[in-house]
PDB file of N, CA and C in Angstrom:
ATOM      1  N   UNK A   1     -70.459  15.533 -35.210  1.00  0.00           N
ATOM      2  CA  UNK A   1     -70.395  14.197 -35.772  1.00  0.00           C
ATOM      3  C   UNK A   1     -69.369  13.377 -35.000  1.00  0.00           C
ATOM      4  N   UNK A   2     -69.804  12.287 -34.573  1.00  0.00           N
ATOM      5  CA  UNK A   2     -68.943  11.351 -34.053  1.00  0.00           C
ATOM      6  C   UNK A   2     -68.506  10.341 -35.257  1.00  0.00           C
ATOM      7  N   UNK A   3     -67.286   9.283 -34.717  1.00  0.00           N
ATOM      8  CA  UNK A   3     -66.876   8.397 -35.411  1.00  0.00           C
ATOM      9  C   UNK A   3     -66.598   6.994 -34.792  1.00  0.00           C
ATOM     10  N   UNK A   4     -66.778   5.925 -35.385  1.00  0.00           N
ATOM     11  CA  UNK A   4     -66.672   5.120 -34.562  1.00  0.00           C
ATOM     12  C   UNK A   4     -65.159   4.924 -34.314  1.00  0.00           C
ATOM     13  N   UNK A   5     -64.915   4.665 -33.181  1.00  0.00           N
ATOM     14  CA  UNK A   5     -63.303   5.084 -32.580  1.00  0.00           C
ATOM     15  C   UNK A   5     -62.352   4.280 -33.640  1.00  0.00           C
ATOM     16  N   UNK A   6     -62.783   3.054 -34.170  1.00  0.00           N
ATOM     17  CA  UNK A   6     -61.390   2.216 -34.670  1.00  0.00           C
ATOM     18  C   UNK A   6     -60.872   3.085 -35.997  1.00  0.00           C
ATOM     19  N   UNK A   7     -62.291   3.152 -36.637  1.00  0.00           N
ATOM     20  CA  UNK A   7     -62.238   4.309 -37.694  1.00  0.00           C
ATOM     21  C   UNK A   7     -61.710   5.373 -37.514  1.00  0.00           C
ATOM     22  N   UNK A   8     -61.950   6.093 -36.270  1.00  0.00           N
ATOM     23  CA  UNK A   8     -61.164   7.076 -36.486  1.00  0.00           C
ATOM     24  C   UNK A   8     -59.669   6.972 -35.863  1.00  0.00           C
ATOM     25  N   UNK A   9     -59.216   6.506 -35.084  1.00  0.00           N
ATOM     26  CA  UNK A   9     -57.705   6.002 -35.435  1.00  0.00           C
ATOM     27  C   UNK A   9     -56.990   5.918 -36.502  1.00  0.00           C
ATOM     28  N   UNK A  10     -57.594   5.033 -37.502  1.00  0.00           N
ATOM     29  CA  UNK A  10     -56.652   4.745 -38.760  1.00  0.00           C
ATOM     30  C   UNK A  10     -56.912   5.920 -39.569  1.00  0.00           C
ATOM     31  N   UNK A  11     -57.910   6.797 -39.677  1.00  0.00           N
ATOM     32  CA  UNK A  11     -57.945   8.012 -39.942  1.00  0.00           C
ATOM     33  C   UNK A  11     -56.781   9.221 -39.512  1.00  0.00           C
ATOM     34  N   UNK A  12     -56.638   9.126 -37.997  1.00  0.00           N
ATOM     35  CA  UNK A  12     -55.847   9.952 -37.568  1.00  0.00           C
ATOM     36  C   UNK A  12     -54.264   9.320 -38.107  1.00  0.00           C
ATOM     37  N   UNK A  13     -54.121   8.061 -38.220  1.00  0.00           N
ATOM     38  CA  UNK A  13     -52.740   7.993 -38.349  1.00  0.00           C
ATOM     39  C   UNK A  13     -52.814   8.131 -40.088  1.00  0.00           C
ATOM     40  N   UNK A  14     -53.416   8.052 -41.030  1.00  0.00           N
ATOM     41  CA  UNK A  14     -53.307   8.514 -42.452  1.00  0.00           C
ATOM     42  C   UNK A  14     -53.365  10.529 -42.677  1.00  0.00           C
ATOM     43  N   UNK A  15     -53.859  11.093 -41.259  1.00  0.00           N
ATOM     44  CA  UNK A  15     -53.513  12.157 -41.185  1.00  0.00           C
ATOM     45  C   UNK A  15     -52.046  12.862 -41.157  1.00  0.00           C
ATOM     46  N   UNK A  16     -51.787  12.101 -39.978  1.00  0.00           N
ATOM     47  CA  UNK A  16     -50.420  12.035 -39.494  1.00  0.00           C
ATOM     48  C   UNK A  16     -49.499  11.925 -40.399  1.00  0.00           C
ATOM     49  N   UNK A  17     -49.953  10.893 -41.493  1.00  0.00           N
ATOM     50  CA  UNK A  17     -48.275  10.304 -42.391  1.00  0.00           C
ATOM     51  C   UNK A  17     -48.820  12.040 -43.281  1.00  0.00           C
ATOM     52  N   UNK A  18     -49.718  12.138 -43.561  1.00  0.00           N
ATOM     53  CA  UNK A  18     -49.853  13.555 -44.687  1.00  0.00           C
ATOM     54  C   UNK A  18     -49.197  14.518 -44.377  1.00  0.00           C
ATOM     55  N   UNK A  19     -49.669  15.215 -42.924  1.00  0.00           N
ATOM     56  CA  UNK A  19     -49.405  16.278 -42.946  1.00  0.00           C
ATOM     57  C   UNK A  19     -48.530  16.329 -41.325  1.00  0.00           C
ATOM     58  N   UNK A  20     -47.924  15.696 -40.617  1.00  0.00           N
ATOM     59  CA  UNK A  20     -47.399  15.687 -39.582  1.00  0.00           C
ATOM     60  C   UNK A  20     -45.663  15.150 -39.379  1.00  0.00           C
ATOM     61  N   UNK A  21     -45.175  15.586 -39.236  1.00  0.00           N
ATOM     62  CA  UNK A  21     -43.149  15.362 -39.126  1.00  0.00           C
ATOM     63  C   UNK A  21     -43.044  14.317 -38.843  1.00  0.00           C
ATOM     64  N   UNK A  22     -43.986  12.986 -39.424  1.00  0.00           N
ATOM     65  CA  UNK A  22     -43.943  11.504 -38.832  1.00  0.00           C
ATOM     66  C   UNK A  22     -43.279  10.243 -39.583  1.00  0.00           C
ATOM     67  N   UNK A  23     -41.984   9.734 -39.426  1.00  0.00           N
ATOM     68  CA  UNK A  23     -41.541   8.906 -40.790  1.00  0.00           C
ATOM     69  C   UNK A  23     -42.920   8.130 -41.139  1.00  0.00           C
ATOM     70  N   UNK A  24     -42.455   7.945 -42.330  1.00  0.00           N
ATOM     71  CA  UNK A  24     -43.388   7.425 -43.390  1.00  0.00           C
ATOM     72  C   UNK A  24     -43.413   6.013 -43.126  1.00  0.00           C
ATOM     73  N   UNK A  25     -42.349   5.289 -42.584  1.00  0.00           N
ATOM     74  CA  UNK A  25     -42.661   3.908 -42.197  1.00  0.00           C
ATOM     75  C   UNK A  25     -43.278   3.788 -40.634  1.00  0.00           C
ATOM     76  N   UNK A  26     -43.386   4.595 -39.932  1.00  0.00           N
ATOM     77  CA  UNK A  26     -43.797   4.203 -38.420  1.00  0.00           C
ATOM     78  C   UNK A  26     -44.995   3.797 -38.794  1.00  0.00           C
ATOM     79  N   UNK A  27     -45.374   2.100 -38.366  1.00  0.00           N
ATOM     80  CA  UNK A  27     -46.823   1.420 -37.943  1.00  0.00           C
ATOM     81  C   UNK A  27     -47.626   2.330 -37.402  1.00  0.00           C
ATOM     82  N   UNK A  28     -48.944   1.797 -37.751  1.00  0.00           N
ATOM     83  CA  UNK A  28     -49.967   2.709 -36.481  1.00  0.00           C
ATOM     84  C   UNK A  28     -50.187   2.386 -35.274  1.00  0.00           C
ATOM     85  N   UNK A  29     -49.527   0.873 -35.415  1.00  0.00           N
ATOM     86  CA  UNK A  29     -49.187   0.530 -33.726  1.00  0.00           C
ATOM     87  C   UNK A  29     -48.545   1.764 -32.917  1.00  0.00           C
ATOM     88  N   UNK A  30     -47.292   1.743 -33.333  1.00  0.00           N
ATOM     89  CA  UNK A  30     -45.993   2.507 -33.351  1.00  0.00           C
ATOM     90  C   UNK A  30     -46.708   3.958 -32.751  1.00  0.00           C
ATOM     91  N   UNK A  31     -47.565   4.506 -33.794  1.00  0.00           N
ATOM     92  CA  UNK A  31     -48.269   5.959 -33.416  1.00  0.00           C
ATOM     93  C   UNK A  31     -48.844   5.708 -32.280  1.00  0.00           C
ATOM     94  N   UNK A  32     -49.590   4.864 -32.302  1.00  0.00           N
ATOM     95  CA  UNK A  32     -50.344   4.923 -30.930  1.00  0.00           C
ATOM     96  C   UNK A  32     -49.591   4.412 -29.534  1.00  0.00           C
ATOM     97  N   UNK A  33     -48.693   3.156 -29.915  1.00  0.00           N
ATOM     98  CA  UNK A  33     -47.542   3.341 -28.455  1.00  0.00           C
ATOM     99  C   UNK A  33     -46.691   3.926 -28.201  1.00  0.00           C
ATOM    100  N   UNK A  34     -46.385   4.083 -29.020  1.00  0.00           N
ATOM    101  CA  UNK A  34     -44.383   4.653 -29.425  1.00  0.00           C
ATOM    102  C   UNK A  34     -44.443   6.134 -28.818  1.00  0.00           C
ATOM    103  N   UNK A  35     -45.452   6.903 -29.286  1.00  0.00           N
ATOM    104  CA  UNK A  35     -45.273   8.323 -29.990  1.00  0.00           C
ATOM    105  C   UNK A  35     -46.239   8.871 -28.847  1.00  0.00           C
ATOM    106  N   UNK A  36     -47.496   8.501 -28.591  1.00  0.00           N
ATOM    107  CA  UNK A  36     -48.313   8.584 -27.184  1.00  0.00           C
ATOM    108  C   UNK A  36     -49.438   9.631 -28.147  1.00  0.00           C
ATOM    109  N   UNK A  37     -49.921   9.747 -29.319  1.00  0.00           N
ATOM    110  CA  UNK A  37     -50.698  10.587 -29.858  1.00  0.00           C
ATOM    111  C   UNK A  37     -52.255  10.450 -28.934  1.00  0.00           C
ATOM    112  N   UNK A  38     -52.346  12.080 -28.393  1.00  0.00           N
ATOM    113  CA  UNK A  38     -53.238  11.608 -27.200  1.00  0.00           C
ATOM    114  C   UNK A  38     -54.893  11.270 -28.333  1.00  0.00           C
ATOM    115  N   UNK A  39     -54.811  11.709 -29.612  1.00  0.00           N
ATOM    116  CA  UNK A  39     -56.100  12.089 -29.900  1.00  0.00           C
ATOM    117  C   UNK A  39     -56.446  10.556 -30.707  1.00  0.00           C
ATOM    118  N   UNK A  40     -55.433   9.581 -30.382  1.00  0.00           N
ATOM    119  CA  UNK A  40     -55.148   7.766 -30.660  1.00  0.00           C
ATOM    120  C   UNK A  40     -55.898   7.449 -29.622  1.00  0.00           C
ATOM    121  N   UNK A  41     -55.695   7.902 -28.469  1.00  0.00           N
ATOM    122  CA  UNK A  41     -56.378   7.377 -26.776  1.00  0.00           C
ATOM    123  C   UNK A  41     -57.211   7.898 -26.279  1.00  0.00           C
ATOM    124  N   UNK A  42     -58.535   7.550 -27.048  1.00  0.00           N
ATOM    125  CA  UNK A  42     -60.021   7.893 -26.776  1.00  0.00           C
ATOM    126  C   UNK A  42     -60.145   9.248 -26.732  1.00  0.00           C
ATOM    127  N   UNK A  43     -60.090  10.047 -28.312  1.00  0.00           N
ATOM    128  CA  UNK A  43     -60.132  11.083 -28.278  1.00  0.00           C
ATOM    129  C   UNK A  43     -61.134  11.775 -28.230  1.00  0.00           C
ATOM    130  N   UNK A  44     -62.290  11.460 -28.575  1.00  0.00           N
ATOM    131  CA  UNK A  44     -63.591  11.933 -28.871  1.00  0.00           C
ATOM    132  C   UNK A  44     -64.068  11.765 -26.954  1.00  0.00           C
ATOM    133  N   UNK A  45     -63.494  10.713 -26.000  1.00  0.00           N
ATOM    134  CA  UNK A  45     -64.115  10.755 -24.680  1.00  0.00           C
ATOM    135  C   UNK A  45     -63.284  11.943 -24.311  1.00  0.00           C
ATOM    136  N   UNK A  46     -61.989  12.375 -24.626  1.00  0.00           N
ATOM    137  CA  UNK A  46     -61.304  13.616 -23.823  1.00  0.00           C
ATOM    138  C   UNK A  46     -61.811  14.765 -24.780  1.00  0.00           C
ATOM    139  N   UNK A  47     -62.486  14.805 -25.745  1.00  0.00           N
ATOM    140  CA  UNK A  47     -62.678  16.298 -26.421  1.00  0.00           C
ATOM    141  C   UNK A  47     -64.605  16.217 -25.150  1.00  0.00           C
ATOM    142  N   UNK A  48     -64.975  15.066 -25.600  1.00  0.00           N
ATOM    143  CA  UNK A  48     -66.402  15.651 -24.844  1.00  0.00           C
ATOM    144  C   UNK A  48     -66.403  15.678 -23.364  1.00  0.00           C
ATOM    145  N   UNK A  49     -65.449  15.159 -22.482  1.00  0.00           N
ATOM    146  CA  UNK A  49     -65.363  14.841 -21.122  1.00  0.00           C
ATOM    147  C   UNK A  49     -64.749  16.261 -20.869  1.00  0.00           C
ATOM    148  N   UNK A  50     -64.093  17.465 -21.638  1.00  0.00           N
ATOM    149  CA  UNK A  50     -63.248  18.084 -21.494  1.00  0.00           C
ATOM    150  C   UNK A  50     -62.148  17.647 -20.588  1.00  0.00           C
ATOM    151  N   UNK A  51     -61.646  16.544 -20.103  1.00  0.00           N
ATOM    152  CA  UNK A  51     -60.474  16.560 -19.395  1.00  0.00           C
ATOM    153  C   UNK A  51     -59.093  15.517 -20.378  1.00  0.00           C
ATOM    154  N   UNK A  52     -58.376  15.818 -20.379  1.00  0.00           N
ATOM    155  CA  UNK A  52     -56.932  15.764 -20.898  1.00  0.00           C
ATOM    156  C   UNK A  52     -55.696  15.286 -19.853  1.00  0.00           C
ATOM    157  N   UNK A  53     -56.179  14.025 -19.414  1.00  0.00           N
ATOM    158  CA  UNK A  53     -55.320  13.052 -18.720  1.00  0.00           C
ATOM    159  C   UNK A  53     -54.041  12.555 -19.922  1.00  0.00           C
ATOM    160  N   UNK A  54     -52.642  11.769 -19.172  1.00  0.00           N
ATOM    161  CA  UNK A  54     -51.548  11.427 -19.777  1.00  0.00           C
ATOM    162  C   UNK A  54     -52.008  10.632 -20.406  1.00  0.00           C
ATOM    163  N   UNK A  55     -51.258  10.322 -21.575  1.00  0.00           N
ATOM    164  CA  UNK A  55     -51.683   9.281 -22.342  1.00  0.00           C
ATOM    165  C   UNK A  55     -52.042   7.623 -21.460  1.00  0.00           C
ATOM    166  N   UNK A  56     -53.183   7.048 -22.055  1.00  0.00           N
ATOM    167  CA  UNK A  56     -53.018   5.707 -21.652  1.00  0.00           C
ATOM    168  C   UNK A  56     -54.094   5.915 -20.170  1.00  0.00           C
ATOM    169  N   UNK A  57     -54.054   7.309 -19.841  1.00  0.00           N
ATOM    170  CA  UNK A  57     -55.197   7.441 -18.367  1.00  0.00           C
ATOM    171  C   UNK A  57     -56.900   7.640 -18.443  1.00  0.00           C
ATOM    172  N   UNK A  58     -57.179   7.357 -19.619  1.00  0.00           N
ATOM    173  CA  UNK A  58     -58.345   7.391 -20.050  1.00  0.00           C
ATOM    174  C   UNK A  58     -59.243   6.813 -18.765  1.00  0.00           C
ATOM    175  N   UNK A  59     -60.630   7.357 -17.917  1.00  0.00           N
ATOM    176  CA  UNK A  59     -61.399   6.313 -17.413  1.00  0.00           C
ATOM    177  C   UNK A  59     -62.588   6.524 -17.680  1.00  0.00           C
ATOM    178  N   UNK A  60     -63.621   5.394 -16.803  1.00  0.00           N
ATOM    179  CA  UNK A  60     -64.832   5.131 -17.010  1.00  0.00           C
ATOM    180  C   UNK A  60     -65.762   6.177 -16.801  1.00  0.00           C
ATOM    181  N   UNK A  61     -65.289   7.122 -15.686  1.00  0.00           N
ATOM    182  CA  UNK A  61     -66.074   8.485 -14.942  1.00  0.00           C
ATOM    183  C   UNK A  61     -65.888   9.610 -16.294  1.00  0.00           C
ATOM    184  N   UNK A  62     -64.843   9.103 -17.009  1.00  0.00           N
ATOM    185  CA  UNK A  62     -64.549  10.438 -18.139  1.00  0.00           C
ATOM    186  C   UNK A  62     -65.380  10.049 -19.442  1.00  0.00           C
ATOM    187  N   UNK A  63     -65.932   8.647 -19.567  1.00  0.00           N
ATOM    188  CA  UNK A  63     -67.091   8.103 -20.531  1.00  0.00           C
ATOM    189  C   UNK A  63     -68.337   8.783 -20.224  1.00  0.00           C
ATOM    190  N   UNK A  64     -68.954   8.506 -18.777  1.00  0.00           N
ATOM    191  CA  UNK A  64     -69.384   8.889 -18.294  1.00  0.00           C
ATOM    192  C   UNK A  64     -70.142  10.838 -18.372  1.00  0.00           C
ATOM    193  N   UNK A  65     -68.861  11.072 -17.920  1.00  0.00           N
ATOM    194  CA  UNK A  65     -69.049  13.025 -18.410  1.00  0.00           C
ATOM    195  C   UNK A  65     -69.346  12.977 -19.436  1.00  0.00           C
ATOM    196  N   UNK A  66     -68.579  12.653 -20.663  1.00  0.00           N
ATOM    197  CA  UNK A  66     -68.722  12.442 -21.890  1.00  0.00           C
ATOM    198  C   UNK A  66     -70.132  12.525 -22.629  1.00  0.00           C
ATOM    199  N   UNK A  67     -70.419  10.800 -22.325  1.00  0.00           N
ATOM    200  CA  UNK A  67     -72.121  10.777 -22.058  1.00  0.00           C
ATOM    201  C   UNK A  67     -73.296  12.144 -21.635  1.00  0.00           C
ATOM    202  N   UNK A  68     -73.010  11.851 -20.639  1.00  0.00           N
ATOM    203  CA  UNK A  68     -73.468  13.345 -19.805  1.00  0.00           C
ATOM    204  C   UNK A  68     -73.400  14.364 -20.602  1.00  0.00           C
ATOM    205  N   UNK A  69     -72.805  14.977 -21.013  1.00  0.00           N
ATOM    206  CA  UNK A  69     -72.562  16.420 -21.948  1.00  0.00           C
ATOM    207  C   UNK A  69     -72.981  15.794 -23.650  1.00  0.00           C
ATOM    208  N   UNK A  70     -72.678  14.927 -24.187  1.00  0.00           N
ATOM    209  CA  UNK A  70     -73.725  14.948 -24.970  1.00  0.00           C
ATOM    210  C   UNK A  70     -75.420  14.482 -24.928  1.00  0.00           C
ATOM    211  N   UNK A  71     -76.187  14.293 -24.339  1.00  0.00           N
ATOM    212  CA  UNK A  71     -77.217  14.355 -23.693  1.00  0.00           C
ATOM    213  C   UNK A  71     -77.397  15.530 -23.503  1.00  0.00           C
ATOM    214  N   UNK A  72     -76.918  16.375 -22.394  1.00  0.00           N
ATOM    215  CA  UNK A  72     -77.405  17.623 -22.115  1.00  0.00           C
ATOM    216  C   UNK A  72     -77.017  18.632 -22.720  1.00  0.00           C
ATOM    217  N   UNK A  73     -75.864  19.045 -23.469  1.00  0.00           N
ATOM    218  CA  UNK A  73     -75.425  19.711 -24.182  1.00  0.00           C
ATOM    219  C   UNK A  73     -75.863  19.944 -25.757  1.00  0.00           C
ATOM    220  N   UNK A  74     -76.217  18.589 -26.196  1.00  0.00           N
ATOM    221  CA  UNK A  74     -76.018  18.775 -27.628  1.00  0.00           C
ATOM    222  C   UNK A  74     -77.910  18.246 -28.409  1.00  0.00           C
ATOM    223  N   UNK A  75     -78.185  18.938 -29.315  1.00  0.00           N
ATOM    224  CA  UNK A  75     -79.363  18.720 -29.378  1.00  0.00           C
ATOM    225  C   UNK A  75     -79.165  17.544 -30.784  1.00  0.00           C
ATOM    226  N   UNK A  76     -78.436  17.272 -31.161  1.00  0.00           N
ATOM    227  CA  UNK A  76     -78.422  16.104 -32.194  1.00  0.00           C
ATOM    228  C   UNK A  76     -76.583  15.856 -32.638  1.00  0.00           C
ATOM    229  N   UNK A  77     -77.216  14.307 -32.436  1.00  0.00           N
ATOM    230  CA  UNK A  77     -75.704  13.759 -32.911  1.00  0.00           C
ATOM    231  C   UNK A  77     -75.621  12.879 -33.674  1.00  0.00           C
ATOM    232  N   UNK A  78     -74.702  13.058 -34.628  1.00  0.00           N
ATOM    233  CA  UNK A  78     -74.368  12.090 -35.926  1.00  0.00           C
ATOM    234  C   UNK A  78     -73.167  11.205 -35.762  1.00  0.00           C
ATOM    235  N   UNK A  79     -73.200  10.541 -36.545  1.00  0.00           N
ATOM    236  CA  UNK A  79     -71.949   9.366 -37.026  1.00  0.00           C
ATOM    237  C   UNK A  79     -71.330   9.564 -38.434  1.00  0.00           C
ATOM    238  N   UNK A  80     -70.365   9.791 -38.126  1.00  0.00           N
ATOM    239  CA  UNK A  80     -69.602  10.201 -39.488  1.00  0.00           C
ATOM    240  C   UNK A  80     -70.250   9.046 -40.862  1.00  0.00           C
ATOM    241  N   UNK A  81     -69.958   7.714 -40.186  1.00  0.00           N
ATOM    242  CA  UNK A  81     -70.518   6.414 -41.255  1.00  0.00           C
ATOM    243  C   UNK A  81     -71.804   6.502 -41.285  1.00  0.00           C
ATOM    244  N   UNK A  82     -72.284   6.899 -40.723  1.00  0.00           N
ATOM    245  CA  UNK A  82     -73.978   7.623 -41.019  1.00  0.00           C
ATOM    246  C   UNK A  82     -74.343   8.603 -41.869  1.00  0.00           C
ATOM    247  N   UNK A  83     -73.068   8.835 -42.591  1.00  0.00           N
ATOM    248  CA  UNK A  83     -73.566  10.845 -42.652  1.00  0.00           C
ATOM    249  C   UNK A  83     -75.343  11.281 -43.181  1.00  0.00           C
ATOM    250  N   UNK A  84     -75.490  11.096 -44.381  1.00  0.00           N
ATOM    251  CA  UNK A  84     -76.773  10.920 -44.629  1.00  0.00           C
ATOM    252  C   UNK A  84     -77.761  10.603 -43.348  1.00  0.00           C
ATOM    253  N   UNK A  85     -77.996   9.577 -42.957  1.00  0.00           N
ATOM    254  CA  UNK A  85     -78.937   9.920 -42.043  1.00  0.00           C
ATOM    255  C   UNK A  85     -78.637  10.383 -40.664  1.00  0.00           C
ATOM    256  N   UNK A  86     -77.119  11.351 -40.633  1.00  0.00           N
ATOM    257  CA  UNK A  86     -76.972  12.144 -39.460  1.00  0.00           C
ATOM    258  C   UNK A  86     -78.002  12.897 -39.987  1.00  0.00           C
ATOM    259  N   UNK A  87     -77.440  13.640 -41.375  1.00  0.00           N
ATOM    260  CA  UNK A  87     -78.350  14.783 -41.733  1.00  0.00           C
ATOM    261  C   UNK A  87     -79.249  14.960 -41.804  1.00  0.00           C
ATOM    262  N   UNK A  88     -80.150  14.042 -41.848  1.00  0.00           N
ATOM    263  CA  UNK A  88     -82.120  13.508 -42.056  1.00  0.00           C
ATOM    264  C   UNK A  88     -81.889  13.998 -40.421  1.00  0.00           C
ATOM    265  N   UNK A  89     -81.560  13.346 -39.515  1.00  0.00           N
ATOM    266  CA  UNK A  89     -81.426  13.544 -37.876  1.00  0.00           C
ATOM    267  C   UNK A  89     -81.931  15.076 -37.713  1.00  0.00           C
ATOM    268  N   UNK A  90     -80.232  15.584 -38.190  1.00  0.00           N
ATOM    269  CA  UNK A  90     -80.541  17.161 -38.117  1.00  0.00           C
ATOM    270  C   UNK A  90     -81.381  17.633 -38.608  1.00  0.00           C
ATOM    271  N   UNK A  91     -81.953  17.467 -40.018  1.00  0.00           N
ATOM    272  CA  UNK A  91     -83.247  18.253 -40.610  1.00  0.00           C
ATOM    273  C   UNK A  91     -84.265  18.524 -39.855  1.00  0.00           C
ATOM    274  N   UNK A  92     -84.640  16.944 -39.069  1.00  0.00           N
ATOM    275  CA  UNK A  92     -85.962  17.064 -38.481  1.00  0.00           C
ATOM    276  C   UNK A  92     -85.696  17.375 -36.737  1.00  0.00           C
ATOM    277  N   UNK A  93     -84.494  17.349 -36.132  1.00  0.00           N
ATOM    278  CA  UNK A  93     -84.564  17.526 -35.018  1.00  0.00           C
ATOM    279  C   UNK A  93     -84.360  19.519 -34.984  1.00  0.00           C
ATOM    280  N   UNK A  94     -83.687  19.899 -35.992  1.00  0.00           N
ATOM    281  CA  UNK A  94     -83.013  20.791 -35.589  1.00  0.00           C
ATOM    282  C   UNK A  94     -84.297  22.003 -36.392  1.00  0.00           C
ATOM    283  N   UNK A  95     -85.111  21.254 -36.870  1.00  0.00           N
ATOM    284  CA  UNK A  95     -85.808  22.334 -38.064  1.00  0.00           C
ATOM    285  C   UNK A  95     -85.483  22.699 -39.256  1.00  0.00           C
ATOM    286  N   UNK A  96     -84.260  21.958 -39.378  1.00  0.00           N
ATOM    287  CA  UNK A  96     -83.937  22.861 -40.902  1.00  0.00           C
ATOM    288  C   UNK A  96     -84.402  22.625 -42.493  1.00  0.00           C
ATOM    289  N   UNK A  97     -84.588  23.678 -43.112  1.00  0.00           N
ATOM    290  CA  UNK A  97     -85.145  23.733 -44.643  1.00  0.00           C
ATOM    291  C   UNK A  97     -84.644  22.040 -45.077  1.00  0.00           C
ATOM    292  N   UNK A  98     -85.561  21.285 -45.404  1.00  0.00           N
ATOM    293  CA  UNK A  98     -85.293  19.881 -45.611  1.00  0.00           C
ATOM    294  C   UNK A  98     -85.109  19.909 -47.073  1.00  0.00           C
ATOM    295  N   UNK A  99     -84.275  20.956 -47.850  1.00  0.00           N
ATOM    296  CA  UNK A  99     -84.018  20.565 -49.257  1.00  0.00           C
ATOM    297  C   UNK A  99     -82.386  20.838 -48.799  1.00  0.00           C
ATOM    298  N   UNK A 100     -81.768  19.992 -48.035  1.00  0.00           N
ATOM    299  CA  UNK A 100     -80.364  20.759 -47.881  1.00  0.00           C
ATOM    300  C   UNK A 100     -79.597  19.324 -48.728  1.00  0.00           C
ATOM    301  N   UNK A 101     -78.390  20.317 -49.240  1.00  0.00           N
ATOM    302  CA  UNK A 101     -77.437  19.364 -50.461  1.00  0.00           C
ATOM    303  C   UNK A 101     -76.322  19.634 -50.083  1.00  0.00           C
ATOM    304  N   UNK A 102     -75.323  18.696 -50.395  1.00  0.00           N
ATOM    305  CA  UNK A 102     -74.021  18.822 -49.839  1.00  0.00           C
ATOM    306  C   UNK A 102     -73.099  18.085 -51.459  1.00  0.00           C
ATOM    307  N   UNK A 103     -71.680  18.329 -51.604  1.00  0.00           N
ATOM    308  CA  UNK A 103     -71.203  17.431 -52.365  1.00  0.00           C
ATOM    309  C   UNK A 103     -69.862  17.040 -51.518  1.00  0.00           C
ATOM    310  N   UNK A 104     -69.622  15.651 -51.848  1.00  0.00           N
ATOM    311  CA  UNK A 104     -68.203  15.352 -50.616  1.00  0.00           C
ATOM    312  C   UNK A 104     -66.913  16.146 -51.271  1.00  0.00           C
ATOM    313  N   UNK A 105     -65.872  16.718 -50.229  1.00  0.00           N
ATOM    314  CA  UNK A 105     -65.265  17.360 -51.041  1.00  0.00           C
ATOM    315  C   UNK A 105     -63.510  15.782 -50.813  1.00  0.00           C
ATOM    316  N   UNK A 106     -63.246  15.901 -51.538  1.00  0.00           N
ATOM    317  CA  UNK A 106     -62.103  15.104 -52.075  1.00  0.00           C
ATOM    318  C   UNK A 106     -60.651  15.951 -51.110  1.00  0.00           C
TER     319      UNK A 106
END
């Protein structure tokens, strides 16, 4: 499942204040300049590009791979703000028993 990036930013920094050694007042500006949180600076292009440049070195060739490996790698992909019809996606791309149930967990 992917996310759309802005979303998942403010996600990662409501992670951060939970469960990470981060004062409770640092902005999410702050997280993302201050602090250099690499998974703030196009994290989803460095988890699928596999490469892990310094913060802030993100490029176009690493979108690119990115691209590339999901295409060839992955046989279905979702959007977190999709979830539901990620899962319709998966049912019918992937074959699976189409009575599948989930409950969100809190």
């Amino acid at each position: 499942m992917l996310r759309y990036p802005v979303d998942r930013v403010i996600s990662l920094y409501h992670h951060a204040m939970r469960r990470e050694k981060i004062p409770a007042r640092l902005s999410l500006d702050e997280l993302v300049s201050k602090i250099g949180y690499h998974q703030a600076d196009n994290g989803q292009v460095r988890l699928l590009s596999g490469q892990e440049p310094e913060f802030g070195s993100c490029t176009r060739d690493m979108l690119y791979v990115a691209r590339r490996n999901l295409r060839n790698y992955f046989s279905a992909v979702g959007l977190l703000e999709r979830f539901d019809d990620s899962l319709r996606l998966f049912v019918h791309t992937l074959a699976w028993d189409g009575d599948l149930r989930y409950e969100r967990a809190t």
